[in-house]
N, C-alpha and C. Protein backbone atom coordinates (compact mmCIF):
# COMPACT_ATOMS: atom_id res chain seq x y z
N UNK A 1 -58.29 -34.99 59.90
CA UNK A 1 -58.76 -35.13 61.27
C UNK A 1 -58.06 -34.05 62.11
N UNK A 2 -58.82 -32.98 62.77
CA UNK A 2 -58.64 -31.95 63.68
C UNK A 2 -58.20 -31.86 65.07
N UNK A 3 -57.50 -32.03 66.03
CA UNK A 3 -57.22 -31.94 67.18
C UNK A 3 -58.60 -31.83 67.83
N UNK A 4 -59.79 -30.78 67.30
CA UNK A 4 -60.63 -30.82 67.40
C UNK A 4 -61.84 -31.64 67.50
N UNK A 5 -61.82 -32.27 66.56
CA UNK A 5 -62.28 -33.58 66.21
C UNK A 5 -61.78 -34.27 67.64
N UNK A 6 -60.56 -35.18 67.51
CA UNK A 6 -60.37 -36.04 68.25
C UNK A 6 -60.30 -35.86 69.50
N UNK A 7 -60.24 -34.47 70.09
CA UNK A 7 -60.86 -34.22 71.73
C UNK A 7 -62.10 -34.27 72.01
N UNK A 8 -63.19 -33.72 70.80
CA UNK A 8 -64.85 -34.27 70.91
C UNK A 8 -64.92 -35.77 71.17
N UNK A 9 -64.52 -36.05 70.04
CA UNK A 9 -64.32 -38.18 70.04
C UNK A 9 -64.43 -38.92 71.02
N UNK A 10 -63.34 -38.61 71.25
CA UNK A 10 -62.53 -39.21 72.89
C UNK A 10 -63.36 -38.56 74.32
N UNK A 11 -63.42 -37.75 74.50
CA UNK A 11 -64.89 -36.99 75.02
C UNK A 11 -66.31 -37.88 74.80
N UNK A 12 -66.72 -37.80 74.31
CA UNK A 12 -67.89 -38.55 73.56
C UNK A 12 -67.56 -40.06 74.20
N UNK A 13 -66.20 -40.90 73.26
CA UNK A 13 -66.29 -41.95 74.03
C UNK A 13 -66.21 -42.23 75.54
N UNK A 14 -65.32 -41.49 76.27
CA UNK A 14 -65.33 -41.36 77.75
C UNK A 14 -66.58 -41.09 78.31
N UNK A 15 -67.32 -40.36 78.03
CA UNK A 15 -69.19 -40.21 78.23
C UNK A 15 -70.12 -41.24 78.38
N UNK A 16 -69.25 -42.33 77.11
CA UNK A 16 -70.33 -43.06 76.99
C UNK A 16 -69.89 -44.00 77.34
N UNK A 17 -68.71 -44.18 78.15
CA UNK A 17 -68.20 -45.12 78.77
C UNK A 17 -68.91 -45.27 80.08
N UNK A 18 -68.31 -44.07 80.63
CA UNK A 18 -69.32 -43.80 82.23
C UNK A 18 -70.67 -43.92 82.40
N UNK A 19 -71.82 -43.49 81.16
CA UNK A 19 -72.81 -43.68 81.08
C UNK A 19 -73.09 -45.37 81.18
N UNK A 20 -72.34 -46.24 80.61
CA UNK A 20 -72.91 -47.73 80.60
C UNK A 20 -72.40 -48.31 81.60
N UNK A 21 -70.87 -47.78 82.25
CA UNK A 21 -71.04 -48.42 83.68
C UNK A 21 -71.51 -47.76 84.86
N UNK A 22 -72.09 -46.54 84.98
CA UNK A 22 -72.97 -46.19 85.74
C UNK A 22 -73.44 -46.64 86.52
N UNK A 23 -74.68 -47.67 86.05
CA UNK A 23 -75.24 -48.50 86.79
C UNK A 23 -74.71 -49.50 88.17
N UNK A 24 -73.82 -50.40 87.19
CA UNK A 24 -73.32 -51.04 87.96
C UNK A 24 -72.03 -50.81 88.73
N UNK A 25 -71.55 -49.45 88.62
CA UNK A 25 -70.97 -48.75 89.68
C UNK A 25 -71.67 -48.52 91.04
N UNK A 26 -72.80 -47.97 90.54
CA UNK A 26 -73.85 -47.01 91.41
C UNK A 26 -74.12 -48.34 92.75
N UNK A 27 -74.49 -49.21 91.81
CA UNK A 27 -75.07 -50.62 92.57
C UNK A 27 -73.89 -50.94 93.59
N UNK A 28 -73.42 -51.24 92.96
CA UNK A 28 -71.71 -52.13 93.72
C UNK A 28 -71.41 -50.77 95.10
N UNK A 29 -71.66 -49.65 95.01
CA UNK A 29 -71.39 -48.35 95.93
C UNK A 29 -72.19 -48.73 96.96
N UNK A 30 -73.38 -48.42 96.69
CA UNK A 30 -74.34 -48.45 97.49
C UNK A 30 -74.50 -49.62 98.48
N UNK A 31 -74.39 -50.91 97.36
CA UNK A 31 -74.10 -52.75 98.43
C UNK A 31 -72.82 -52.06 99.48
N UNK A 32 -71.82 -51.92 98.98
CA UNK A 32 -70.55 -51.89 99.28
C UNK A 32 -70.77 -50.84 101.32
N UNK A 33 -71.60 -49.68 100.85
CA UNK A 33 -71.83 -49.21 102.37
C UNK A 33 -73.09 -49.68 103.03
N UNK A 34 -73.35 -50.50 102.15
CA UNK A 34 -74.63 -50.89 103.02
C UNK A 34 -73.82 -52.32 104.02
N UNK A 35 -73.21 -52.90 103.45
CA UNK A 35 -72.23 -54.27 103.92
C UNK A 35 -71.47 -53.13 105.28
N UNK A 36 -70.60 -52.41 104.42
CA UNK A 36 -69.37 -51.74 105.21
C UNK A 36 -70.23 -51.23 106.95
N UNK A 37 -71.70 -50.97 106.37
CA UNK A 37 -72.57 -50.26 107.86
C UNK A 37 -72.61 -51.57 108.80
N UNK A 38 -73.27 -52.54 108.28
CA UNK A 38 -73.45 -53.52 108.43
C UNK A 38 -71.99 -54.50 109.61
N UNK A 39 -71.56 -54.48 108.88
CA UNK A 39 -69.65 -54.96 109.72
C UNK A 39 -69.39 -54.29 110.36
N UNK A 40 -69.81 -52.93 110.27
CA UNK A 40 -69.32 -51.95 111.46
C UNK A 40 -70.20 -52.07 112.72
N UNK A 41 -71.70 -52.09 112.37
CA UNK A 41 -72.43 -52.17 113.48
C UNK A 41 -72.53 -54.13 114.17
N UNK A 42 -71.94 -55.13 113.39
CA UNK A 42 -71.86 -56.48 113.80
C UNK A 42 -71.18 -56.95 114.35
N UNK A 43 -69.82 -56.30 113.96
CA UNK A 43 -68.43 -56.35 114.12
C UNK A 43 -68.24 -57.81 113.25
N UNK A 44 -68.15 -58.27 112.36
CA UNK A 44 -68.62 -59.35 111.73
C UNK A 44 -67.59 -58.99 110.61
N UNK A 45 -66.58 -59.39 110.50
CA UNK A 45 -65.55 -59.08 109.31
C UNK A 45 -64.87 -60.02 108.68
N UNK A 46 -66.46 -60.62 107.95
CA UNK A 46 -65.80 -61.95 107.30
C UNK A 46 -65.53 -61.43 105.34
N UNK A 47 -64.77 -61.65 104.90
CA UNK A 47 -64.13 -61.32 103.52
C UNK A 47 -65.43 -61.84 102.67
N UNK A 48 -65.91 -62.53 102.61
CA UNK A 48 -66.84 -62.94 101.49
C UNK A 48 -68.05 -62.28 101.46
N UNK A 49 -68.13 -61.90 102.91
CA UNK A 49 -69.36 -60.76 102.91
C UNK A 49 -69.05 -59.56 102.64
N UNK A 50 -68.46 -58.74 102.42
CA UNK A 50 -67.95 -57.98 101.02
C UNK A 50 -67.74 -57.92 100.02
N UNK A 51 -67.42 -59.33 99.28
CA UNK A 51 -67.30 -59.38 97.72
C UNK A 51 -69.34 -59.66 97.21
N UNK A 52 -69.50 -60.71 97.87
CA UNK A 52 -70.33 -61.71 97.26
C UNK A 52 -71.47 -60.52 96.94
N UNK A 53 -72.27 -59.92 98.33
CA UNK A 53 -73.31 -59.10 97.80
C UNK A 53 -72.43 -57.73 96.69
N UNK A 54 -71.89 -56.93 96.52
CA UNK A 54 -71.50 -56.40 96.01
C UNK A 54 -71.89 -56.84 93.99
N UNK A 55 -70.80 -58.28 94.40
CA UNK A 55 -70.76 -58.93 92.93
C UNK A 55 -72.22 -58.99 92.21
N UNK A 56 -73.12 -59.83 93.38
CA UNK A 56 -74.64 -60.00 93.27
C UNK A 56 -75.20 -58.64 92.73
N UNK A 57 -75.41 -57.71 93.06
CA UNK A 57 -75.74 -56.33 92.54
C UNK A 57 -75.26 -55.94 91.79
N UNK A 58 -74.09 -55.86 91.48
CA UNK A 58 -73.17 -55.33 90.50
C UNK A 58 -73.59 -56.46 88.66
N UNK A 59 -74.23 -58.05 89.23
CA UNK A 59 -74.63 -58.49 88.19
C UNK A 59 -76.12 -58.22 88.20
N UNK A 60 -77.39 -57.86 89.21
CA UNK A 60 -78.05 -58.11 89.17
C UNK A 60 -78.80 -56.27 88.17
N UNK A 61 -77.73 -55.30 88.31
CA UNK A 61 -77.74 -53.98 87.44
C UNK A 61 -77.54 -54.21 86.25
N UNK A 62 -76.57 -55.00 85.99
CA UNK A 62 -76.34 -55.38 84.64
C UNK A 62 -77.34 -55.82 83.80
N UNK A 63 -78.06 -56.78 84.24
CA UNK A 63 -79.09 -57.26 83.90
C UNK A 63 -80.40 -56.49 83.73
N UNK A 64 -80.51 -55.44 84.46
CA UNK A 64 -81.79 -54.71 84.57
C UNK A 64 -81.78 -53.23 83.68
N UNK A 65 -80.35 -52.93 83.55
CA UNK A 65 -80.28 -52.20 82.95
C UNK A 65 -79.43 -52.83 81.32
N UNK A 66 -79.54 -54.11 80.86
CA UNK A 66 -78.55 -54.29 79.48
C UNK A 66 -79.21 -53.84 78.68
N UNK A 67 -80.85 -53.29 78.31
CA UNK A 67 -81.18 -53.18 77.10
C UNK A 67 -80.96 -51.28 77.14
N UNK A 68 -81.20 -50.50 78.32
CA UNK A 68 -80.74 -49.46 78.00
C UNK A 68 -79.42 -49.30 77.47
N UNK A 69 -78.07 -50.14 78.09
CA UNK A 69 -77.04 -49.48 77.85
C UNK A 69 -76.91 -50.26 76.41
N UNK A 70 -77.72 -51.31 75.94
CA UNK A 70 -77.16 -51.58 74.56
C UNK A 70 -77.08 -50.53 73.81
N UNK A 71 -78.43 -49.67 73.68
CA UNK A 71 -79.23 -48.92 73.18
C UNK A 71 -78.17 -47.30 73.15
N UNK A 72 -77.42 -47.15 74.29
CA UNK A 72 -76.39 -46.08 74.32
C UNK A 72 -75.32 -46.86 73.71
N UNK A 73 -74.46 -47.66 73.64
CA UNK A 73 -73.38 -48.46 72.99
C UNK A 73 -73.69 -48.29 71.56
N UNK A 74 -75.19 -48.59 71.54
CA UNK A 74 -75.37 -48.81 69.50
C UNK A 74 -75.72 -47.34 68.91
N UNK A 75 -75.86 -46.34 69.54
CA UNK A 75 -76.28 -45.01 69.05
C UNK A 75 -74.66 -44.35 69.26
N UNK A 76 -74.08 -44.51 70.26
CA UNK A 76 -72.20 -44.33 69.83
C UNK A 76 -71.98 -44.55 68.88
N UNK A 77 -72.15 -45.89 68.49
CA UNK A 77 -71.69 -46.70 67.56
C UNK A 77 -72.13 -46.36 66.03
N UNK A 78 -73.03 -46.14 66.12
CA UNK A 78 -73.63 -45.53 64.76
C UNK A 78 -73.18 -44.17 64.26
N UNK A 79 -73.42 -43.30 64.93
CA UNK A 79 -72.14 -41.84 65.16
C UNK A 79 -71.06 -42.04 64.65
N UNK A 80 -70.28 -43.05 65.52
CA UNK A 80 -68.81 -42.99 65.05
C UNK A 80 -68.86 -43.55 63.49
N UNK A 81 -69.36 -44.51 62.96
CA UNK A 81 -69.68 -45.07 62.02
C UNK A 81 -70.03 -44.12 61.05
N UNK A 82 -70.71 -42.73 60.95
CA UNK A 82 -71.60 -42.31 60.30
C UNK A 82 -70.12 -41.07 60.16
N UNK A 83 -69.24 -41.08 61.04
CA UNK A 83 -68.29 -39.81 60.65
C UNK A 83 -67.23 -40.49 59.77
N UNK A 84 -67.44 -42.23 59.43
CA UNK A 84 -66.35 -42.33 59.11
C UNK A 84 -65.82 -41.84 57.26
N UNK A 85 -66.94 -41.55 56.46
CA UNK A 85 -66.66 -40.97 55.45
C UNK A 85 -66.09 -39.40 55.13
N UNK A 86 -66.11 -38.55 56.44
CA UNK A 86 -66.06 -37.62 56.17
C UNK A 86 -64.34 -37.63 56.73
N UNK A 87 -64.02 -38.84 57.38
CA UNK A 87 -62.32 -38.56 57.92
C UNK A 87 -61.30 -38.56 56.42
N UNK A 88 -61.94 -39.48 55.50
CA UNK A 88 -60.82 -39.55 54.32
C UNK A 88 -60.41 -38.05 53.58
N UNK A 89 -60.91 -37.07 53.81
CA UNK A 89 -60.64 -36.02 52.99
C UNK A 89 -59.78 -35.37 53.58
């Protein structure tokens, strides 16, 4: 195993890390200034109205997007799987 190797790897996995939480980053951002506009223009600065919609989106991405990111998780997964004969030499 190459220095080489394991900076692609690790690369690769970090990629495909960001790629599957993406989504529900993106979501949770977007709630998050849409609330934050929201309190600013209400003046309304109650704590639960910051978590709750956030959480709500942040599960409701998850859901809309689980069969894509399975689909990136199991094609990682198969990769890493598929190099593992060539590490023993």
């Amino acid at each position: 195993m190459t220095p080489e190797f394991t900076l692609s790897f690790t690369r690769q996995a970090l990629m495909t890390a960001v790629q599957v939480a993406a989504p529900m980053l993106v979501a949770g951002l977007v709630v998050g200034l849409l609330v934050s506009l929201f309190q600013a223009v209400t003046q309304i600065h109650e704590i639960s109205l910051t978590f709750i919609p956030k959480i709500g989106a942040m599960a409701l991405a998850a859901y809309l997007a689980a069969g894509w990111m399975m689909d990136v998780l199991m094609q990682f997964t198969r990769e890493a799987f598929s190099l593992i004969p060539g590490l023993g030499g």
